[in-house]
N, C-alpha and C. Protein backbone atom coordinates (compact mmCIF):
# COMPACT_ATOMS: atom_id res chain seq x y z
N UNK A 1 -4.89 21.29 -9.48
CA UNK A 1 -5.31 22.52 -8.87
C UNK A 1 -6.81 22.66 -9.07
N UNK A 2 -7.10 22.55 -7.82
CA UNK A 2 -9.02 23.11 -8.05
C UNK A 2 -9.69 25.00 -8.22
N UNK A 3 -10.33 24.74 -8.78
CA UNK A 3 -10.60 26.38 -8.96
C UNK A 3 -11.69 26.87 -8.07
N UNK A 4 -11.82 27.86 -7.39
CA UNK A 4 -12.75 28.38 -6.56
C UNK A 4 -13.43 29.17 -7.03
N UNK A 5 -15.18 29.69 -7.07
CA UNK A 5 -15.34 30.58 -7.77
C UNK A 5 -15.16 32.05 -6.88
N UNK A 6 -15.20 32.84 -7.37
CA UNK A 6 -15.35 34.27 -7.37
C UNK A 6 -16.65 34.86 -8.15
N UNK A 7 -17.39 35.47 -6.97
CA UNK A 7 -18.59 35.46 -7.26
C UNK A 7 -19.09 36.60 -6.80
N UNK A 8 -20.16 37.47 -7.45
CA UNK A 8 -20.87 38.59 -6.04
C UNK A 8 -21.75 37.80 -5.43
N UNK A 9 -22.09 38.45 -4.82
CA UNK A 9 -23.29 37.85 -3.57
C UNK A 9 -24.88 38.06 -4.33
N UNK A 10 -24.65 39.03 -5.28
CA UNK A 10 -25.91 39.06 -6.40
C UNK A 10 -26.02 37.94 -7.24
N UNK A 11 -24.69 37.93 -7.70
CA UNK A 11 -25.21 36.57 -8.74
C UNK A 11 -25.37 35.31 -7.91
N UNK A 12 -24.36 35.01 -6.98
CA UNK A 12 -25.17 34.19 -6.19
C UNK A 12 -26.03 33.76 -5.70
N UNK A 13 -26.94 34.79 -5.38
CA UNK A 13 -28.46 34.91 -4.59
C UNK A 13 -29.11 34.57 -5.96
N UNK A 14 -28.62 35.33 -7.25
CA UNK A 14 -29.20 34.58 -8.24
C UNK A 14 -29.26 33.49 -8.69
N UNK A 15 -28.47 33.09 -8.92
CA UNK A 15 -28.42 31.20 -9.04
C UNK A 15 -28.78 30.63 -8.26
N UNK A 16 -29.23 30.69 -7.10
CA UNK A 16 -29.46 29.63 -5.50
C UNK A 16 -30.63 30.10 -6.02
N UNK A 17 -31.40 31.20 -6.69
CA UNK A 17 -33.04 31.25 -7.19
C UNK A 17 -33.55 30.76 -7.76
N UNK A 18 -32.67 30.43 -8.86
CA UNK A 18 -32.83 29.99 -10.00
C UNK A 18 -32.75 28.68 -10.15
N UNK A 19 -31.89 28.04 -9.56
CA UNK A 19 -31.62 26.56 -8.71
C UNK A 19 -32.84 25.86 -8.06
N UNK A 20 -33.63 26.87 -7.49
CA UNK A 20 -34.41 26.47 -6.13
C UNK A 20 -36.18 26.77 -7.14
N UNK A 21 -35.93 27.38 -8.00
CA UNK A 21 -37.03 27.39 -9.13
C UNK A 21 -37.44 26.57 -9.80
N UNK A 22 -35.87 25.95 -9.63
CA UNK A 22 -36.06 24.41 -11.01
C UNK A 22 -35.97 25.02 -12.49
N UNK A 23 -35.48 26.66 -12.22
CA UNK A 23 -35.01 26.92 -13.59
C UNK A 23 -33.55 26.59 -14.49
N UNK A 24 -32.60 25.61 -13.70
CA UNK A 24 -31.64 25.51 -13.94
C UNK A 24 -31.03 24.36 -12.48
N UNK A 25 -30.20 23.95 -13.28
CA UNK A 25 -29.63 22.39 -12.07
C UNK A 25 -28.84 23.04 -11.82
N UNK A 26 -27.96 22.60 -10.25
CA UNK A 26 -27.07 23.21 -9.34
C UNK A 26 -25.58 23.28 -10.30
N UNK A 27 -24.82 24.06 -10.19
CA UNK A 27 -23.84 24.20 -10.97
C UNK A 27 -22.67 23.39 -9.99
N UNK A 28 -21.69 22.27 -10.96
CA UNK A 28 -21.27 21.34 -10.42
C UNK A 28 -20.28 21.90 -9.27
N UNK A 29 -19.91 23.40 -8.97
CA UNK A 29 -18.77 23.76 -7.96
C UNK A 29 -19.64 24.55 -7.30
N UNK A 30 -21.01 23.61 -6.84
CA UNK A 30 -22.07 24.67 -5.86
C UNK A 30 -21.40 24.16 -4.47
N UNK A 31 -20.52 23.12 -3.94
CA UNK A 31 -20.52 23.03 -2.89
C UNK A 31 -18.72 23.35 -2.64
N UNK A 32 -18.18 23.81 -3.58
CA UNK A 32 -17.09 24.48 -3.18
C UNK A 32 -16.70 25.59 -2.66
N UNK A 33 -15.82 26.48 -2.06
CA UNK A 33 -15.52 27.27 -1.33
C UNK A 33 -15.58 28.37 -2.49
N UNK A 34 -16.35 29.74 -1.86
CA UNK A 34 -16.52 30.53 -3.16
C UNK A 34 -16.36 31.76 -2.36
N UNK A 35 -15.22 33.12 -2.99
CA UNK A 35 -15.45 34.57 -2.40
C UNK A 35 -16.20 35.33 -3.18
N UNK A 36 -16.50 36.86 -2.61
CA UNK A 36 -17.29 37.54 -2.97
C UNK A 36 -16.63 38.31 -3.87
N UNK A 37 -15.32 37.90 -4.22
CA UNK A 37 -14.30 39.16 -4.76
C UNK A 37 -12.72 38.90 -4.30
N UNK A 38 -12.01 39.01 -5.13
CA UNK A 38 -10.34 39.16 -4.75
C UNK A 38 -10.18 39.52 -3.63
N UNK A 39 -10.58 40.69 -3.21
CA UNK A 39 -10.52 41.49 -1.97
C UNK A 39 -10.92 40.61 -0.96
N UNK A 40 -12.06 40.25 -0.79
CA UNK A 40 -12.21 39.40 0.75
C UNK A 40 -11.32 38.77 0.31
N UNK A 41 -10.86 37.61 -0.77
CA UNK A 41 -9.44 37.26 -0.35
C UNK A 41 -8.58 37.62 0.52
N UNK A 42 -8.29 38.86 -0.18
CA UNK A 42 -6.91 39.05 0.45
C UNK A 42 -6.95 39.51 2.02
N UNK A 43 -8.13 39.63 2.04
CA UNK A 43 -8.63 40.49 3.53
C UNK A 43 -8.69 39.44 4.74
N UNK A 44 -9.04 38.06 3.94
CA UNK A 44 -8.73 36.81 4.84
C UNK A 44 -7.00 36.43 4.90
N UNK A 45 -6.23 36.63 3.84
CA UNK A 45 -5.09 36.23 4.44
C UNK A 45 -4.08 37.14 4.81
N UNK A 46 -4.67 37.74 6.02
CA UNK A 46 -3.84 39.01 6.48
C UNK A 46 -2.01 37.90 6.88
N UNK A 47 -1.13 38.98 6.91
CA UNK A 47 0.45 38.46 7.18
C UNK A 47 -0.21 37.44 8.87
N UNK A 48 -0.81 37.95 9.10
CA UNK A 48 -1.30 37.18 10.54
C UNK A 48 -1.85 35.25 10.54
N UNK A 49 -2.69 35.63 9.47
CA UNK A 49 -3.36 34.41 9.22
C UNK A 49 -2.40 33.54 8.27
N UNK A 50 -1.28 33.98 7.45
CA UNK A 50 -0.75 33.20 6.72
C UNK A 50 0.37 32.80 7.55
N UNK A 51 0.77 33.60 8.66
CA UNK A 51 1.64 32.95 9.53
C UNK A 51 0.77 31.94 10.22
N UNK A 52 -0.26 31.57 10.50
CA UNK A 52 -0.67 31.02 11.22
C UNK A 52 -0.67 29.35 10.45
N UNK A 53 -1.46 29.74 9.21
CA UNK A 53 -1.43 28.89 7.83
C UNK A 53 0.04 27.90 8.28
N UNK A 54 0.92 28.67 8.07
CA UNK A 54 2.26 28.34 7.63
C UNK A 54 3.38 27.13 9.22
N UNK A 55 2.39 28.17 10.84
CA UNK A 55 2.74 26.98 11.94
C UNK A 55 1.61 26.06 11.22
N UNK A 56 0.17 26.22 11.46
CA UNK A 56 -0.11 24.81 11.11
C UNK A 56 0.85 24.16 10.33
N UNK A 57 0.90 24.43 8.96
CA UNK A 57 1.63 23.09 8.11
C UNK A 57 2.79 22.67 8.38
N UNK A 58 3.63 23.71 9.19
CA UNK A 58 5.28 23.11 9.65
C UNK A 58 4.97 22.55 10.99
N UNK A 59 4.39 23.09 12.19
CA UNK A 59 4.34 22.50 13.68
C UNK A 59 3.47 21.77 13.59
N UNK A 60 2.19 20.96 12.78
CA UNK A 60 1.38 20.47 12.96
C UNK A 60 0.74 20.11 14.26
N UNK A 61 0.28 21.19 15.25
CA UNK A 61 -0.39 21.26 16.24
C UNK A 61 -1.37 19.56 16.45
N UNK A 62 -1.45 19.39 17.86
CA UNK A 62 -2.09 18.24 17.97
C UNK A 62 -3.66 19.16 18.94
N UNK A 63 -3.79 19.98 18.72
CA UNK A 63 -4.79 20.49 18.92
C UNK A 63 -4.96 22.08 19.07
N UNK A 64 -6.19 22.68 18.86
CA UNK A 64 -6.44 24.50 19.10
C UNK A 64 -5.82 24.96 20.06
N UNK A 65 -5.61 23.97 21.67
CA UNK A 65 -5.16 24.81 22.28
C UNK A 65 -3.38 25.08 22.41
N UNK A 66 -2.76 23.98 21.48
CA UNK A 66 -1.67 23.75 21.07
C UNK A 66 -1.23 24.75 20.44
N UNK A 67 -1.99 24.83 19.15
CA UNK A 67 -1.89 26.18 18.62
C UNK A 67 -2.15 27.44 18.41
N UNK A 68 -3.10 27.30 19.95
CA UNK A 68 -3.03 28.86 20.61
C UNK A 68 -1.59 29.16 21.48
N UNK A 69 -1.10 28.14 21.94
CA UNK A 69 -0.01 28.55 22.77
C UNK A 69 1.27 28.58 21.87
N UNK A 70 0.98 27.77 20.63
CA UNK A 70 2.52 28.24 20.07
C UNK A 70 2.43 29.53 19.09
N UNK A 71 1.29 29.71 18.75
CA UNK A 71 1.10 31.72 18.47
C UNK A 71 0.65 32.32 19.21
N UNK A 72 0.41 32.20 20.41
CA UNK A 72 0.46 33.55 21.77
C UNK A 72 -1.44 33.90 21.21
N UNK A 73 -1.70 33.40 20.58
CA UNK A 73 -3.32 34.37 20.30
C UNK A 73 -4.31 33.32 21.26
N UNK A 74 -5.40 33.88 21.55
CA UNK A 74 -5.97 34.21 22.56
C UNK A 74 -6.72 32.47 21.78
N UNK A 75 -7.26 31.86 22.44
CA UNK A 75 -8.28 30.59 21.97
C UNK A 75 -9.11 30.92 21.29
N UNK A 76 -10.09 31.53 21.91
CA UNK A 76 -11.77 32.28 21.20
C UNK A 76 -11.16 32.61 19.77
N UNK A 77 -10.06 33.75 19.77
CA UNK A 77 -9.97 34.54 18.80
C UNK A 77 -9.20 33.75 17.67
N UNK A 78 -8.34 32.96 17.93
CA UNK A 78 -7.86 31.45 16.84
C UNK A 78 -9.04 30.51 16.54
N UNK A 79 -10.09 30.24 17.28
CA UNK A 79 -11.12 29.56 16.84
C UNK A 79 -12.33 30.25 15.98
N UNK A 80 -12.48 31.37 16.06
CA UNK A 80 -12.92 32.16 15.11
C UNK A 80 -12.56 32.24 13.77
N UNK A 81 -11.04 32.32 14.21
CA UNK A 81 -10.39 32.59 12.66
C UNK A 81 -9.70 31.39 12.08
N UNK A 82 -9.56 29.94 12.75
CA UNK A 82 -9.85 28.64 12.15
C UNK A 82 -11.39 28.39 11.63
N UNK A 83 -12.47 28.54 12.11
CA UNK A 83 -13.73 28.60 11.45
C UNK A 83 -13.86 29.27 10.25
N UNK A 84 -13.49 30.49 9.67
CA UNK A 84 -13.32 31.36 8.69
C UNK A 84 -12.67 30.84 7.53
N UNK A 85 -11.00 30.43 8.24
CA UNK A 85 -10.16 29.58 7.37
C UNK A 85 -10.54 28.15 6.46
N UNK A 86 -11.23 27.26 7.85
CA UNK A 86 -11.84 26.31 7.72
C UNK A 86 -13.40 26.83 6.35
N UNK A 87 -14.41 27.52 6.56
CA UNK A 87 -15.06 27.48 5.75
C UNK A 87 -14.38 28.30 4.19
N UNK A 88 -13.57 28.33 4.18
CA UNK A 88 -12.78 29.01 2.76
C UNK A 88 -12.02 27.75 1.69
N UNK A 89 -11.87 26.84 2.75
CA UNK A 89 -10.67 25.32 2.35
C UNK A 89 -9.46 25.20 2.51
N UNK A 90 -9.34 26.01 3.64
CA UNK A 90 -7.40 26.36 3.44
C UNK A 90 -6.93 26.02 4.61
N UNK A 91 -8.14 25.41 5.23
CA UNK A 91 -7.77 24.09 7.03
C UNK A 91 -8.75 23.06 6.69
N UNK A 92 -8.50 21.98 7.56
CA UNK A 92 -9.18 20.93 7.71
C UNK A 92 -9.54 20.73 9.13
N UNK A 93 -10.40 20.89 9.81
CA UNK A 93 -9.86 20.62 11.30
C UNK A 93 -10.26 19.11 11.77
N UNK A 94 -9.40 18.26 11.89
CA UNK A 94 -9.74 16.45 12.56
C UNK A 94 -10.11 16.42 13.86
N UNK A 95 -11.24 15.53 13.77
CA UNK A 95 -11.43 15.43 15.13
C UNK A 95 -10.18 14.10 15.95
N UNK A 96 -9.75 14.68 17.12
CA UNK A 96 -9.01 13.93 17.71
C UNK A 96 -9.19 13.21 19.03
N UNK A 97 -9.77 12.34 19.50
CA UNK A 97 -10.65 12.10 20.70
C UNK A 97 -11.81 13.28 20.88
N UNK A 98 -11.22 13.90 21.90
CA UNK A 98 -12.60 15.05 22.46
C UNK A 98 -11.63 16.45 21.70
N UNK A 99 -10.94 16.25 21.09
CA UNK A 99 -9.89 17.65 20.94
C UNK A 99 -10.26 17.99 19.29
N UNK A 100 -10.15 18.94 18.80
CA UNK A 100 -9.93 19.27 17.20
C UNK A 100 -8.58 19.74 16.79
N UNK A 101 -7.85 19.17 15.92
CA UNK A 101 -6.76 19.54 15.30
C UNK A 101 -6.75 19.73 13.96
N UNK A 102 -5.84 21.35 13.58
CA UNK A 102 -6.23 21.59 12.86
C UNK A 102 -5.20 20.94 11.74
N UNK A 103 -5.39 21.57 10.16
CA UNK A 103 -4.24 20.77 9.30
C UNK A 103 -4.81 21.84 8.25
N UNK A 104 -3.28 21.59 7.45
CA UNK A 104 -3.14 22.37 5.87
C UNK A 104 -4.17 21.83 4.99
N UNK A 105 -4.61 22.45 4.47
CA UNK A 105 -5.79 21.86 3.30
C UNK A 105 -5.29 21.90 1.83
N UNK A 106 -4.22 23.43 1.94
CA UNK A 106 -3.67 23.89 0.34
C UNK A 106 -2.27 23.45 0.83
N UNK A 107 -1.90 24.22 -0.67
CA UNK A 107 -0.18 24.49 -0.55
C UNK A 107 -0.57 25.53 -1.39
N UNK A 108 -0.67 25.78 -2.62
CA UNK A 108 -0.77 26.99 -3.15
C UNK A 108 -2.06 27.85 -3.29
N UNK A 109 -2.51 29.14 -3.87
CA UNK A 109 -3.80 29.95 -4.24
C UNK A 109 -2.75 31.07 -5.62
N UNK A 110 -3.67 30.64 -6.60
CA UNK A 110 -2.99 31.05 -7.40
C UNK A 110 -4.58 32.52 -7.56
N UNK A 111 -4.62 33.52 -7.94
CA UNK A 111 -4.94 34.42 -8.14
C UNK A 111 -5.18 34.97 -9.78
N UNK A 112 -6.50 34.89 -11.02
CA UNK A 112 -5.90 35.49 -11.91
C UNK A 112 -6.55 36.41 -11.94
N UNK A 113 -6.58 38.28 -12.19
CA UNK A 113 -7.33 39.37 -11.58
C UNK A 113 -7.14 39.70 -13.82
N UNK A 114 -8.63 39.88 -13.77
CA UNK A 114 -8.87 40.30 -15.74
C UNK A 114 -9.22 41.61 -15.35
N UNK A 115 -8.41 42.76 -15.56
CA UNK A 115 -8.34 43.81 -15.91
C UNK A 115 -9.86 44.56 -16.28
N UNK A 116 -10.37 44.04 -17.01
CA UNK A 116 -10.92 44.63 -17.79
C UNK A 116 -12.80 44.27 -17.59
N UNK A 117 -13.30 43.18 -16.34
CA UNK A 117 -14.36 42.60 -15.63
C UNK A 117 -14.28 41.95 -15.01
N UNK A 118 -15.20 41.91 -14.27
CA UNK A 118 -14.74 41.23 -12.98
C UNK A 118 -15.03 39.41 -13.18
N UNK A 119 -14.68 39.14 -14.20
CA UNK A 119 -14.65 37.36 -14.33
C UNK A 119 -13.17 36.98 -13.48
N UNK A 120 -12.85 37.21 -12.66
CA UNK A 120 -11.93 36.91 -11.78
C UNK A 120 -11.52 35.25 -11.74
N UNK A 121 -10.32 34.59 -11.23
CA UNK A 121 -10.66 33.15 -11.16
C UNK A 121 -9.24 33.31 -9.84
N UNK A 122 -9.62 31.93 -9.33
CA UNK A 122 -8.86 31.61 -8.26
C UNK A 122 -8.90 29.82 -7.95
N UNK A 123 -7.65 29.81 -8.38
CA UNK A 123 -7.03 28.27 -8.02
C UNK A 123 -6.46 27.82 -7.08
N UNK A 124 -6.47 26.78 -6.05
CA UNK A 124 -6.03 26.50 -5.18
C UNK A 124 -5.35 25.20 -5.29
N UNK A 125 -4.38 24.89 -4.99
CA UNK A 125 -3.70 24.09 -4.84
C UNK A 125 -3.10 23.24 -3.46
């Protein structure tokens, strides 16, 4: 299971400063998928998007417009929200001749929420 960070967008902006100062080397999970907070989590995997999650990994679509037609949602508006998905780690999209298909990236997101500050952590599997 890989861990994702959970991060504000302050400390972030801080470290990419601090990084870019030469006051400190890039921290080794700088190029992993990182939220701003639990919440945009959960705000990305609306019941909508995890159904969607869930045809990808069982129908494995042979392309976007495949799996615009087997969830009824509009192209634009599935390619938006494969881009989103896609920059989080939870799609892969292959290129297939001239076509993109998308694919499962996880199986699990484990969630641990500390009560008591926001050192939050989030594992993906």
């Amino acid at each position: 299971m890989t861990r994702s960070k959970v991060q504000s967008l302050r400390s972030l902006r801080d470290e990419m400063k601090a990084v870019a100062r030469g006051d400190r080397a890039a921290p080794a999970d700088a190029a992993k998928p990182s939220f701003n907070s639990v919440e945009a989590l959960v705000r990305l995997l609306t019941p909508e998007n995890r159904q969607l999650l869930a045809m990808i990994r069982d129908r494995k679509p042979s392309s976007i417009a495949a799996l615009a037609e087997m969830s009824g949602r509009a192209q634009p508006n599935l390619t938006r929200t494969l881009a989103k998905l896609e920059a989080a780690g939870f799609v892969t999209m292959k290129t297939v001749g001239r076509r993109k298909a998308p694919s499962a990236a996880i199986k699990k997101i484990v969630v641990e929420i500390d009560p008591y500050s926001d050192d939050d952590r989030l594992r993906v599997a």
